[in-house]
C-alpha atoms as a PDB file:
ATOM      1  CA  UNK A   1      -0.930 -20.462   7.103  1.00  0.00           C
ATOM      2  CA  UNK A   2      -1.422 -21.422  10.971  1.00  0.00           C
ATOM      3  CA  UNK A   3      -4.630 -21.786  11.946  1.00  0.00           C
ATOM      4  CA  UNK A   4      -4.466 -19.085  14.995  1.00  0.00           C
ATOM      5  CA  UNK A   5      -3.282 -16.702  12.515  1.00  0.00           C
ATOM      6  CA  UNK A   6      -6.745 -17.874  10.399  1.00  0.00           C
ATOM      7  CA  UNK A   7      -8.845 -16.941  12.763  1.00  0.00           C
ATOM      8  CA  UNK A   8      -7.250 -13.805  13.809  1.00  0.00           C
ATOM      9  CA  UNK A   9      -7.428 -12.715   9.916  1.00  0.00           C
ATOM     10  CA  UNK A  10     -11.201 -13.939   9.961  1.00  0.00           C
ATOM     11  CA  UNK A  11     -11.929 -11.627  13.175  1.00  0.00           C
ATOM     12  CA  UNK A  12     -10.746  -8.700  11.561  1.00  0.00           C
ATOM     13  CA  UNK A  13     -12.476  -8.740   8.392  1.00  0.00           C
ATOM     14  CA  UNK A  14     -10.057 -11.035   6.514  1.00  0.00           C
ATOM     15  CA  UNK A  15     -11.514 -13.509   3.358  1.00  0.00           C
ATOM     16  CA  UNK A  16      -8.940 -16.022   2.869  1.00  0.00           C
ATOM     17  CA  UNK A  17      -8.956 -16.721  -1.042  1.00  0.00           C
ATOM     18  CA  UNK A  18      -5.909 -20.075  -0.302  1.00  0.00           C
ATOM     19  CA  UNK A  19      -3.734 -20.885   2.040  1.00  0.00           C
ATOM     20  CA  UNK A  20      -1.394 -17.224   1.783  1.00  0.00           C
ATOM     21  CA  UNK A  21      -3.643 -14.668  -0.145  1.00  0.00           C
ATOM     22  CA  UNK A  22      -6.344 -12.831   1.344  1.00  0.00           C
ATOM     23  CA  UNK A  23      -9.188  -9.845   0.755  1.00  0.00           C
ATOM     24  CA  UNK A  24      -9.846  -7.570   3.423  1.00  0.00           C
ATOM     25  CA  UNK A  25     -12.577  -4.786   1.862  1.00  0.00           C
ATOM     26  CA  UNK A  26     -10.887  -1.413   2.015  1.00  0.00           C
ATOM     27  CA  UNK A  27     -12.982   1.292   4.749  1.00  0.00           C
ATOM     28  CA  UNK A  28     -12.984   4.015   1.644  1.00  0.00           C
ATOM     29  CA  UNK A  29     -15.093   1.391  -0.571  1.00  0.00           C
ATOM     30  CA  UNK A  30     -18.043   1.400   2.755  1.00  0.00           C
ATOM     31  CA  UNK A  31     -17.830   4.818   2.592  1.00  0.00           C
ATOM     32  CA  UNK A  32     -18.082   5.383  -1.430  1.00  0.00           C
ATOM     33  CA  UNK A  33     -21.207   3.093  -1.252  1.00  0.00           C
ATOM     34  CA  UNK A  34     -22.696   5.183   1.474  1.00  0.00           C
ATOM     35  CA  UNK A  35     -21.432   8.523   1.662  1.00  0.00           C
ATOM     36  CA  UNK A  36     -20.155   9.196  -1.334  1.00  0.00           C
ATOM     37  CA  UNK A  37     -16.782  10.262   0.341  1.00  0.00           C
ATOM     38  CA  UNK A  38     -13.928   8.821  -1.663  1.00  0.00           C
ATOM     39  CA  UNK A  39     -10.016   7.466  -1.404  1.00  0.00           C
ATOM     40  CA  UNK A  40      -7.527   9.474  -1.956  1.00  0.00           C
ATOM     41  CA  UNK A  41      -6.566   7.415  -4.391  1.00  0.00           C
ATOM     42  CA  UNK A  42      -9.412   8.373  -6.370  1.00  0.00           C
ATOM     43  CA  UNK A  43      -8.472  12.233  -6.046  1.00  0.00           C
ATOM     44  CA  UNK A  44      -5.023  11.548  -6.736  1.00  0.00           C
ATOM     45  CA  UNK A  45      -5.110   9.070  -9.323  1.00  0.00           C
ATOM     46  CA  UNK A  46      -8.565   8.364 -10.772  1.00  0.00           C
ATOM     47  CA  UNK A  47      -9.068   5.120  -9.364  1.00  0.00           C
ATOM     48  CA  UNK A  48     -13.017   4.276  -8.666  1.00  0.00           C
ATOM     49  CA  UNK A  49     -12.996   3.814  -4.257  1.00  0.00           C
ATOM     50  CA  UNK A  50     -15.857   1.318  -4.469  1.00  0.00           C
ATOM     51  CA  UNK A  51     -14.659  -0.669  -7.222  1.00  0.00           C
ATOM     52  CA  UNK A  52     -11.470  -1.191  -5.845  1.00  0.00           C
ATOM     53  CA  UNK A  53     -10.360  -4.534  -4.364  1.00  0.00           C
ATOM     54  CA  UNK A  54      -7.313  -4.304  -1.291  1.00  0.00           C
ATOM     55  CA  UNK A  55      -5.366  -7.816  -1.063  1.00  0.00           C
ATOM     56  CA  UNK A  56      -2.646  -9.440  -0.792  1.00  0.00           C
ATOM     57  CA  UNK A  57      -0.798 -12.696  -2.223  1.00  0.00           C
ATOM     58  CA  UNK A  58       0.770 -13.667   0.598  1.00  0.00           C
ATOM     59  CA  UNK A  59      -0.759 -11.956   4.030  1.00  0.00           C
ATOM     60  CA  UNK A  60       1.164 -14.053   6.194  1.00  0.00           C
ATOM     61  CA  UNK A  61       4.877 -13.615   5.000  1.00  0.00           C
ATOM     62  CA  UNK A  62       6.640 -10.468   5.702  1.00  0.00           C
ATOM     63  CA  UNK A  63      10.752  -9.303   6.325  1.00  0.00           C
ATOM     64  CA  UNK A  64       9.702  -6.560   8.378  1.00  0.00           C
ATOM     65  CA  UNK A  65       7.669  -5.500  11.407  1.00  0.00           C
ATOM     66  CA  UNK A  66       7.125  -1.875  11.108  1.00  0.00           C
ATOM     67  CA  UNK A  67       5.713  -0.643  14.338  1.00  0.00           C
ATOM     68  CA  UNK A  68       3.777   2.019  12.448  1.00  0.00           C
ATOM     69  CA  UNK A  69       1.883  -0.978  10.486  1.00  0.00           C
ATOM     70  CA  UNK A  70      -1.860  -1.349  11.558  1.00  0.00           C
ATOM     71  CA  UNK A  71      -2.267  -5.039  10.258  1.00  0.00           C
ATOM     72  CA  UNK A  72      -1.816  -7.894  12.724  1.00  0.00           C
ATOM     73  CA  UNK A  73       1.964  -9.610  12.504  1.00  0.00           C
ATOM     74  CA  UNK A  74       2.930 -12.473  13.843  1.00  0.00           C
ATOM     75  CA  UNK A  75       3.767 -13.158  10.529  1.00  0.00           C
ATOM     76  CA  UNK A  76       5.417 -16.716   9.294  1.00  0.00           C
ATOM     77  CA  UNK A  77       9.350 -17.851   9.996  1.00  0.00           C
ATOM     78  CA  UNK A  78      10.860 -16.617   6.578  1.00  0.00           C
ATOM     79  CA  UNK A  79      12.784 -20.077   6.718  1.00  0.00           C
ATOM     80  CA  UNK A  80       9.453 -22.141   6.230  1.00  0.00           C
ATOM     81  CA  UNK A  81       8.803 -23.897   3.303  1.00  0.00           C
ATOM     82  CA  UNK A  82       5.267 -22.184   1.975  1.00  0.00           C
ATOM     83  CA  UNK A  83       2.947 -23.677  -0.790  1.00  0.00           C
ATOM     84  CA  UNK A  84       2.535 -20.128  -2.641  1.00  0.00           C
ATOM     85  CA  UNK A  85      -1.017 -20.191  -4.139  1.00  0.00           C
ATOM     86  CA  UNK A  86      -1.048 -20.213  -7.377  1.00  0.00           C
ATOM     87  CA  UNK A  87      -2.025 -16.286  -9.319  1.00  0.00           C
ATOM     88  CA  UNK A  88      -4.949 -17.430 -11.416  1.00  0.00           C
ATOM     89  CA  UNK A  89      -6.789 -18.832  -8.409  1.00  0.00           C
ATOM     90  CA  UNK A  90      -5.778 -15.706  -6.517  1.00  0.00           C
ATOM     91  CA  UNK A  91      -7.249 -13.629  -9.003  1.00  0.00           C
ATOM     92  CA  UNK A  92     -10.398 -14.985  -9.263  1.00  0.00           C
ATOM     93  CA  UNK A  93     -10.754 -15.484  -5.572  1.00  0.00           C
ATOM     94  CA  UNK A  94      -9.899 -12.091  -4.981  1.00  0.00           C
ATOM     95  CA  UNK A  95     -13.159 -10.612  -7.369  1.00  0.00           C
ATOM     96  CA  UNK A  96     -15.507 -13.637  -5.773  1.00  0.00           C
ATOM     97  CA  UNK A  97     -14.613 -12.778  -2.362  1.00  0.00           C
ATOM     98  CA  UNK A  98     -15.332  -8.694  -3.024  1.00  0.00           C
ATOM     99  CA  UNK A  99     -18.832  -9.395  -4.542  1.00  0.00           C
ATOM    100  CA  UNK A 100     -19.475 -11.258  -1.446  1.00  0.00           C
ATOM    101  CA  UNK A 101     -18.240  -8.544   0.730  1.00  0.00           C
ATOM    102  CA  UNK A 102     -20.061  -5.748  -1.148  1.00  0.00           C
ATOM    103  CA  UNK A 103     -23.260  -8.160  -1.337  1.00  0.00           C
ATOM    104  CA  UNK A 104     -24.815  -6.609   2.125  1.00  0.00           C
ATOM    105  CA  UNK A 105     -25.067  -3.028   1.074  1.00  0.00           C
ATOM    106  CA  UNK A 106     -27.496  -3.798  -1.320  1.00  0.00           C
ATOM    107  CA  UNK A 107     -31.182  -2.727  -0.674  1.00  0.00           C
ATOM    108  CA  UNK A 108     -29.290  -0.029   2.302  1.00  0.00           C
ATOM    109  CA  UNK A 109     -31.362   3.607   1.038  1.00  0.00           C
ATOM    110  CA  UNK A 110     -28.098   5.526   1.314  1.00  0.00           C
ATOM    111  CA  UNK A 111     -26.315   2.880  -1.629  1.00  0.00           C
ATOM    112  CA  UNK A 112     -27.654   3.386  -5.241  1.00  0.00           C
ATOM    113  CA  UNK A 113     -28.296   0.371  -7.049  1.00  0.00           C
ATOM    114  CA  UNK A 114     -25.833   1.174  -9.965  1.00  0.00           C
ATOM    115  CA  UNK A 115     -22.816   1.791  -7.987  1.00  0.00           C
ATOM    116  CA  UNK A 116     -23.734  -1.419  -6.126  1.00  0.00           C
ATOM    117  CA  UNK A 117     -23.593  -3.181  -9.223  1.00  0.00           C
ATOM    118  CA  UNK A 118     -20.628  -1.091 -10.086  1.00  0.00           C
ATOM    119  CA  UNK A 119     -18.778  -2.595  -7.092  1.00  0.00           C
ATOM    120  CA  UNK A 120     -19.141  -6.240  -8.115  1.00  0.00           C
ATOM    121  CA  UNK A 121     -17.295  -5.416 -10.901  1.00  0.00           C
ATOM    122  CA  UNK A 122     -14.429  -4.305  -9.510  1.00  0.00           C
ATOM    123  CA  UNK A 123     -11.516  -2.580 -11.974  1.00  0.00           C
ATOM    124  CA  UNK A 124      -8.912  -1.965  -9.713  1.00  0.00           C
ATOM    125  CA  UNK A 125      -6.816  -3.791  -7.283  1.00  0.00           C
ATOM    126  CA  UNK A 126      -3.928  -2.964  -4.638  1.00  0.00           C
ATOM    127  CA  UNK A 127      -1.948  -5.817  -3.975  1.00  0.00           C
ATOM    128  CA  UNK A 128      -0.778  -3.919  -0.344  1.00  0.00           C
ATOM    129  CA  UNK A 129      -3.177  -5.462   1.792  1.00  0.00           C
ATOM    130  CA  UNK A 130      -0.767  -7.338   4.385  1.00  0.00           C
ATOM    131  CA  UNK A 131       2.900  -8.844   3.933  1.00  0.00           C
ATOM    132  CA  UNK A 132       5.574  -8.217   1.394  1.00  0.00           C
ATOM    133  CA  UNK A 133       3.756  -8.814  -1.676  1.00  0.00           C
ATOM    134  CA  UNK A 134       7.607  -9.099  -3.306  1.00  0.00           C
ATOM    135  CA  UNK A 135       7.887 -12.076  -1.442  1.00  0.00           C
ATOM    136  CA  UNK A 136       5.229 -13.794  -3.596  1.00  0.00           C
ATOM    137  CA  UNK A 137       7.488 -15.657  -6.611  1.00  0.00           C
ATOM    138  CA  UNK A 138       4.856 -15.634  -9.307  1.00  0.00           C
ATOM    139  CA  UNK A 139       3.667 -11.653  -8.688  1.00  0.00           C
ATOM    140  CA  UNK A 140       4.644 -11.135 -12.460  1.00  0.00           C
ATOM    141  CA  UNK A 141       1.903 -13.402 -13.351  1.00  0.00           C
ATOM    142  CA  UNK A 142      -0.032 -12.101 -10.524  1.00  0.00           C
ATOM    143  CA  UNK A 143      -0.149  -8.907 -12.077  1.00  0.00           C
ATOM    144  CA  UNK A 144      -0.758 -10.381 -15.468  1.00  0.00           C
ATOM    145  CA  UNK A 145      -4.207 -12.027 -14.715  1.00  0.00           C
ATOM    146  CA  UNK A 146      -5.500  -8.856 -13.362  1.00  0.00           C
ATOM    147  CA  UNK A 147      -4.782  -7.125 -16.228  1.00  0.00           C
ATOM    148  CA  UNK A 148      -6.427  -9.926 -18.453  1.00  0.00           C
ATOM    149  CA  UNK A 149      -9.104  -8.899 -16.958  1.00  0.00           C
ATOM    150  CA  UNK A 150      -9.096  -5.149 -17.512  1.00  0.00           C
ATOM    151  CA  UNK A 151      -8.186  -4.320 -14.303  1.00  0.00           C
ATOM    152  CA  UNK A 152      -6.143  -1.657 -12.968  1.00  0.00           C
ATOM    153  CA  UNK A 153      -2.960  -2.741 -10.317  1.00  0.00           C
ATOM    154  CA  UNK A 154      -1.207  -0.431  -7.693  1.00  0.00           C
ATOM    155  CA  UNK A 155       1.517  -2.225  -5.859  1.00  0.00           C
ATOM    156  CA  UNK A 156       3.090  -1.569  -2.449  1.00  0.00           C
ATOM    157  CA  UNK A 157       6.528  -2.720  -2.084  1.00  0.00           C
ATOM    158  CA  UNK A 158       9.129  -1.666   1.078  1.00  0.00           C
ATOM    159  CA  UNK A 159      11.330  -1.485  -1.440  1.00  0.00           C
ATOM    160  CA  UNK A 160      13.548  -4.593   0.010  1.00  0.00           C
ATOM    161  CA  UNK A 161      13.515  -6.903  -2.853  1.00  0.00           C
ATOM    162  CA  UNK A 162      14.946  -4.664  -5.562  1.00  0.00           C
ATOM    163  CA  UNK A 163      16.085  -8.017  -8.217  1.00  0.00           C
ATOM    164  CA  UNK A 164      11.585  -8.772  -7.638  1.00  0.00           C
ATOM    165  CA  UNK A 165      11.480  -4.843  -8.783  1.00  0.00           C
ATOM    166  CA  UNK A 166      13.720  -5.357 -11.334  1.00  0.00           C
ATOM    167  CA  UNK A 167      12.311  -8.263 -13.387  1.00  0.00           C
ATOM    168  CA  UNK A 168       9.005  -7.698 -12.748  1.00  0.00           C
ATOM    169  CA  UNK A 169       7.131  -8.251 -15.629  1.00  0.00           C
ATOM    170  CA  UNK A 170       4.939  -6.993 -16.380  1.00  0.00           C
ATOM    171  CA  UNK A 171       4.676  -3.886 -14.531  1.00  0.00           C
ATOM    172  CA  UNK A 172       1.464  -2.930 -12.407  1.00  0.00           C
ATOM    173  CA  UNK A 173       0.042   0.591 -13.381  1.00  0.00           C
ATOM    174  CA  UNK A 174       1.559   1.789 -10.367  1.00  0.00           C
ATOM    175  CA  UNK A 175       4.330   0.964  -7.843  1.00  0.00           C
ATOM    176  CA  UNK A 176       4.887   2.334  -4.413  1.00  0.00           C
ATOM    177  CA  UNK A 177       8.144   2.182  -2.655  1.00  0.00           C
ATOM    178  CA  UNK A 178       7.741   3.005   1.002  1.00  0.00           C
ATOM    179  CA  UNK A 179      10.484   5.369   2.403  1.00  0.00           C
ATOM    180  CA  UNK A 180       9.909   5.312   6.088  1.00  0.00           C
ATOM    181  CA  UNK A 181      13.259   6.334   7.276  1.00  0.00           C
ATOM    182  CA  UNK A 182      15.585   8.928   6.033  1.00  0.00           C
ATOM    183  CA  UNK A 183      18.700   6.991   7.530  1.00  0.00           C
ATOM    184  CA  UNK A 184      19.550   3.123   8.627  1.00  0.00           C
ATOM    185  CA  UNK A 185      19.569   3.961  12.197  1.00  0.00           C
ATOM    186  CA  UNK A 186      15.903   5.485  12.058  1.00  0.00           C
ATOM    187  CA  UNK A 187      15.065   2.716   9.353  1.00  0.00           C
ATOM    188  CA  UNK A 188      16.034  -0.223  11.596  1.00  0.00           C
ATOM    189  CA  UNK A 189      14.736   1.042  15.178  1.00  0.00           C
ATOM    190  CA  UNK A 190      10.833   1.935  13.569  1.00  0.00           C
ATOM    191  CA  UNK A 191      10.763  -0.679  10.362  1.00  0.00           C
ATOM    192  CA  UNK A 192      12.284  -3.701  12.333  1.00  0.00           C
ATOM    193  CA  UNK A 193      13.750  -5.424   9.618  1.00  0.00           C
ATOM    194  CA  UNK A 194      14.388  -8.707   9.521  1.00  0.00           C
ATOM    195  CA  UNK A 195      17.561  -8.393   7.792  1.00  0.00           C
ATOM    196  CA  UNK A 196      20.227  -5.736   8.563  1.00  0.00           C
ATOM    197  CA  UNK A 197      21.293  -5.581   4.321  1.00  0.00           C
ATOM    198  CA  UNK A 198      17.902  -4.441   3.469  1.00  0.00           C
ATOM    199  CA  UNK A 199      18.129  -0.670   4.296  1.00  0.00           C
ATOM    200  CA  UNK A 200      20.994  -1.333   0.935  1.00  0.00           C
ATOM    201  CA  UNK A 201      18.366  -3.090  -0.834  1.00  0.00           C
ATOM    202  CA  UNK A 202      16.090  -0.297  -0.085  1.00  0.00           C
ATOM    203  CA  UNK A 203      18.445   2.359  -1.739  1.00  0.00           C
ATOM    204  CA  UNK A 204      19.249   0.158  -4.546  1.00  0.00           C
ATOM    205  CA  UNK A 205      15.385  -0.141  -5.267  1.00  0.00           C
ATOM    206  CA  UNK A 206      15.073   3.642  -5.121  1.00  0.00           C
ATOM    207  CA  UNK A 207      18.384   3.605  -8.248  1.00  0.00           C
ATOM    208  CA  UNK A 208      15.714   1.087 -10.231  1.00  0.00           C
ATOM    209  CA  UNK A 209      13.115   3.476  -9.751  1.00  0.00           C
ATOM    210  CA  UNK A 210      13.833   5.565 -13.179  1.00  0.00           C
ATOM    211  CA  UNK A 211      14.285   2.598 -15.389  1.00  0.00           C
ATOM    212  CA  UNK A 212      10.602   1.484 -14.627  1.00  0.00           C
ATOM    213  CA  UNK A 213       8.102   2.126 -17.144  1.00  0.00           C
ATOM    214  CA  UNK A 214       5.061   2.641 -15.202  1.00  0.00           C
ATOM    215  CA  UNK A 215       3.869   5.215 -12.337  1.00  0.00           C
ATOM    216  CA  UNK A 216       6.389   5.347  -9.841  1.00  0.00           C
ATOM    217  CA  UNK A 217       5.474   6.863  -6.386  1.00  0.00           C
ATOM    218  CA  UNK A 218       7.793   7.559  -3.451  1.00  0.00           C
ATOM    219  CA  UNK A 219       5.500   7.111   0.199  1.00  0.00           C
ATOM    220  CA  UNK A 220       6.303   8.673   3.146  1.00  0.00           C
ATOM    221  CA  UNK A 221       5.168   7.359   6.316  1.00  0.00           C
ATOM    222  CA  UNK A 222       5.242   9.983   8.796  1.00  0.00           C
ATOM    223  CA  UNK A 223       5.320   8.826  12.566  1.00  0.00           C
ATOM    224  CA  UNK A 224       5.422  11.968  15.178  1.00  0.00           C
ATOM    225  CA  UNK A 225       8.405  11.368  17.305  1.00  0.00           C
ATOM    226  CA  UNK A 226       9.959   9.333  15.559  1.00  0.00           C
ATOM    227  CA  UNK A 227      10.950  10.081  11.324  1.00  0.00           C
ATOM    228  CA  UNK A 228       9.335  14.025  10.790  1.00  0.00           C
ATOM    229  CA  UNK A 229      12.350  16.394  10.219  1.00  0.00           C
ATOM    230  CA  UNK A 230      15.491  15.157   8.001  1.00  0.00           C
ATOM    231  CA  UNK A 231      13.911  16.278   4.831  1.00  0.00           C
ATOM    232  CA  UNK A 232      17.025  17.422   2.923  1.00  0.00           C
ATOM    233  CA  UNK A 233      18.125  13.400   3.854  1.00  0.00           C
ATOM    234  CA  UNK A 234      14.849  12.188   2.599  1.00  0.00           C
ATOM    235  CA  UNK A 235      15.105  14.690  -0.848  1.00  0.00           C
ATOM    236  CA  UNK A 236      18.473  12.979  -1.444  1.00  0.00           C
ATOM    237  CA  UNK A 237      17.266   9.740  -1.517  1.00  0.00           C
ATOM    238  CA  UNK A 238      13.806  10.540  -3.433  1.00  0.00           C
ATOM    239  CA  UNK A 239      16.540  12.199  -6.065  1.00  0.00           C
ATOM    240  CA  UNK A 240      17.964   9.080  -6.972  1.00  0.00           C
ATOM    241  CA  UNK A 241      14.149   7.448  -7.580  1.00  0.00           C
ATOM    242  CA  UNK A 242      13.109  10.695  -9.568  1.00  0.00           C
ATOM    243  CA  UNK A 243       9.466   9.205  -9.334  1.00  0.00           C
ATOM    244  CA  UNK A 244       6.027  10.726 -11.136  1.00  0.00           C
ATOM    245  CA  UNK A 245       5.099  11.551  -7.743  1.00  0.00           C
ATOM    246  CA  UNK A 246       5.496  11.761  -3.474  1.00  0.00           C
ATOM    247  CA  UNK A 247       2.986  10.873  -0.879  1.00  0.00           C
ATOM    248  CA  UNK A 248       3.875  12.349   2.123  1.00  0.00           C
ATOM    249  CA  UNK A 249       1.030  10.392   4.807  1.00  0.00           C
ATOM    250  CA  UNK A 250       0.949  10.939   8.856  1.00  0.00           C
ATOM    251  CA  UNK A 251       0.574   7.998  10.486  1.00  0.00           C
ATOM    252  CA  UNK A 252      -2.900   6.705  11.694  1.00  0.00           C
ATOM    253  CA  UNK A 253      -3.633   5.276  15.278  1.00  0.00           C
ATOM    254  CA  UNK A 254      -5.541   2.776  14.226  1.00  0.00           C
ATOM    255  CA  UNK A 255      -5.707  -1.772  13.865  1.00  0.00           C
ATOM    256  CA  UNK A 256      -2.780  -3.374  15.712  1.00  0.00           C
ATOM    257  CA  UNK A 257      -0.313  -0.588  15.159  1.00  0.00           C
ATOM    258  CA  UNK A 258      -2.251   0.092  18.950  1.00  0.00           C
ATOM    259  CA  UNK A 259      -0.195  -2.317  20.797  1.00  0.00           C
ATOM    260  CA  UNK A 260       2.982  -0.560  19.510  1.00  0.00           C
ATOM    261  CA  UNK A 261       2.342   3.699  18.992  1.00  0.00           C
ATOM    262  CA  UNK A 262       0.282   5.871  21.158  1.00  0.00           C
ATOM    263  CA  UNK A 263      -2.302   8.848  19.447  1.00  0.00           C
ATOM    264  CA  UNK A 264       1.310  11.065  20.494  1.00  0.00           C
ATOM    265  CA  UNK A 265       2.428   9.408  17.501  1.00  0.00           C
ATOM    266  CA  UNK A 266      -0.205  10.405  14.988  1.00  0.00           C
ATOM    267  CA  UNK A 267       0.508  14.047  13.201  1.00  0.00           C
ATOM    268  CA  UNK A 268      -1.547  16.522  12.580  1.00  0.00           C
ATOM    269  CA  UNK A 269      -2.458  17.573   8.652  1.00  0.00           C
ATOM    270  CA  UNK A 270      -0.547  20.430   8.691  1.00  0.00           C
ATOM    271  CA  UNK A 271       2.323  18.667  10.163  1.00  0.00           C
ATOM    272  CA  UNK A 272       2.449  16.423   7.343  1.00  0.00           C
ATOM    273  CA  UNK A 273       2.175  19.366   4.697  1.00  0.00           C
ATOM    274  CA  UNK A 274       4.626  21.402   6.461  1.00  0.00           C
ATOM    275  CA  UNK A 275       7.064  18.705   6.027  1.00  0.00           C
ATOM    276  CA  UNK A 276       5.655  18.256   2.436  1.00  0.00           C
ATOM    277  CA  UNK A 277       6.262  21.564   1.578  1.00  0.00           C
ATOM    278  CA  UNK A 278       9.491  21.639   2.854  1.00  0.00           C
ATOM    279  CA  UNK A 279      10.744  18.699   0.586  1.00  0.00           C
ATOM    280  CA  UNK A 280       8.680  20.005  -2.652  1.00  0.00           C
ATOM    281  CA  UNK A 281      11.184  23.112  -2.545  1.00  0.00           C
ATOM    282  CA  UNK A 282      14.479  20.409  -1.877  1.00  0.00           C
ATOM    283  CA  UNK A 283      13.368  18.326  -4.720  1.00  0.00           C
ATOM    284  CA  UNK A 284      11.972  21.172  -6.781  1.00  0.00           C
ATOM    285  CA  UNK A 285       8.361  19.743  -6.590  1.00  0.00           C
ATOM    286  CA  UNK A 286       5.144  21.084  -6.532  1.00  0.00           C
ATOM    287  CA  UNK A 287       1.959  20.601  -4.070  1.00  0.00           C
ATOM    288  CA  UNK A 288      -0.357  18.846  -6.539  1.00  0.00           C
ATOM    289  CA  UNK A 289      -3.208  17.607  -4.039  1.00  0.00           C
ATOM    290  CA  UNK A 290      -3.958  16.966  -0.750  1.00  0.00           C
ATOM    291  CA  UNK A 291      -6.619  15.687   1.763  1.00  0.00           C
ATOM    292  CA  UNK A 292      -7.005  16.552   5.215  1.00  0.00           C
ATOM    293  CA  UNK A 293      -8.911  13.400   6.454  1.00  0.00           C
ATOM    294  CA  UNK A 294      -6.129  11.351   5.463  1.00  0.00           C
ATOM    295  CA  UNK A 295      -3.585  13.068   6.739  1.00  0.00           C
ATOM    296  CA  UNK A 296      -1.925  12.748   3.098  1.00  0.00           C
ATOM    297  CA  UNK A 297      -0.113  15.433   0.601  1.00  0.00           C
ATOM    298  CA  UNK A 298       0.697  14.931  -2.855  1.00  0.00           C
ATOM    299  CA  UNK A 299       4.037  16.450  -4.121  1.00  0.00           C
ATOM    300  CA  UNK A 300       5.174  16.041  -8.476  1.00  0.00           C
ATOM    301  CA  UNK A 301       5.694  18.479 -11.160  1.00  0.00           C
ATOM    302  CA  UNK A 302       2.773  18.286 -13.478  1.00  0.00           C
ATOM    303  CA  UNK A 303      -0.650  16.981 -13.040  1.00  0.00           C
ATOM    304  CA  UNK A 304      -2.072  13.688 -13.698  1.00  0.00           C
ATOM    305  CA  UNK A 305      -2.847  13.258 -17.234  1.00  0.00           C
ATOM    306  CA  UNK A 306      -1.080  16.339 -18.689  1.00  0.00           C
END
């Protein structure tokens, strides 16, 4: 990695664990340890918020520049030569760098001292912190370690690798495909791909989707003004994935996403569930969950667990 991208990661909150992977603590684990508020995650899914762990194998490499993304880009050439870090060092990187980040809320009156200690031993990890994490060649093995160690592993793909998808093994508890466009003219102007074949790759992930043995989830990223509407284009594609579930999310204003989107751009909650709704009856789906604050709605047809 460059060393002005280094210490642009370091200025926003970034712990490099090598030369590509990084930990950035997740907002909803601050405000577990504090509040008591939690992720969605953890009302959708059952995840713990403050013993989750958000980071990536390879922060700096990415095929896309979504203007909706919040991270910083500037990502590397995809024709450069990287030294991947190797997954075992990631790993255990990953949990030393969260117990350091967690380390300051200790002794704070509003964090008890058992879910402090209950956050340095963190269960759960989402490799979707920055980058493609498809990109990384050993993410198999990745995934392994984690789950060596007990932990749980929720990864976020744009669905443009579908071969990575394909032979993944082994699987991570649960895999996100982001659908961010219902068509490739919408797809290219707002996801900026580097490559005009993957909006193809991206349907031919979606056709992989049912032969996965793990929790599948379709996400929408909803950006006012630009990809709200077409939901009879976005049921037909979410057909062919037949996931467990679909996150429909608005888009936040927030991180570097700022230089590119203006608060126009961020929709309302009950823009994002009116949309939801709209594709629950297409797909014949039902409103499982939602939450407000997050601007996020959960569509499938039977509830966690059952």
């Amino acid at each position: 990695m460059r060393e002005n991208k280094k210490k642009v990661l370091n200025k926003h909150g970034y712990v490099l664990t090598g030369k590509e992977s990084a930990v950035k603590l997740c907002h909803w684990v601050s405000e577990k340890l504090i509040s008591g508020r939690s992720c969605y995650k953890e009302d959708f899914y059952g995840i713990q918020s403050h013993r989750c762990i958000q980071m990536s194998p390879v922060a700096d490499v990415c095929n896309h520049s979504c203007l909706f993304c919040w991270r910083y880009q500037d990502f590397e050439p995809l024709d450069v030569n990287i030294k991947y870090d190797p997954p075992e060092d990631i790993v255990e990187g990953s949990i030393e760098a969260q117990k350091t980040l967690v380390s300051g809320f200790r002794g704070d009156d509003r964090c008890s001292e058992k879910m402090w200690q209950e956050a340095r031993k963190p269960n759960q990890v989402a490799i979707s912190l920055a980058g493609e994490p498809t990109m990384y060649p050993y993410l198999g093995a990745l995934i392994e370690e984690y789950k060596k160690r007990d932990m749980t592993t929720f990864l976020v793909t744009n669905g443009s690798m579908p071969k990575v998808i394909e032979e993944l093994n082994p699987l991570p508890t649960q895999i996100y495909v982001t659908l961010a466009a219902p068509n490739k003219k919408i797809y290219e102007k707002l996801c900026v791909p580097k490559n005009h074949a993957y909006w193809d790759n991206i349907k031919e992930t979606l056709k992989i989707f049912p032969s996965l043995e793990t929790r599948t989830v379709v996400r929408h990223t909803l950006v006012k003004e630009w990809n709200i509407g077409w939901e009879r284009e976005y049921a037909q594609l979410v057909e062919t994935a037949d996931p467990d579930f679909v996150e429909a999310k608005g888009y936040v204003f927030v991180g570097d996403s700022r230089r590119r989107m203006g608060l126009k751009n961020m929709p309302h909650h009950e823009i994002v569930k009116t949309f939801a709704k709209r594709e629950a009856d297409l797909l014949g789906m039902t409103l499982l969950n939602e939450k407000e604050d997050s601007r996020v709605v959960l569509l499938g047809e039977k509830q966690i667990g059952s």
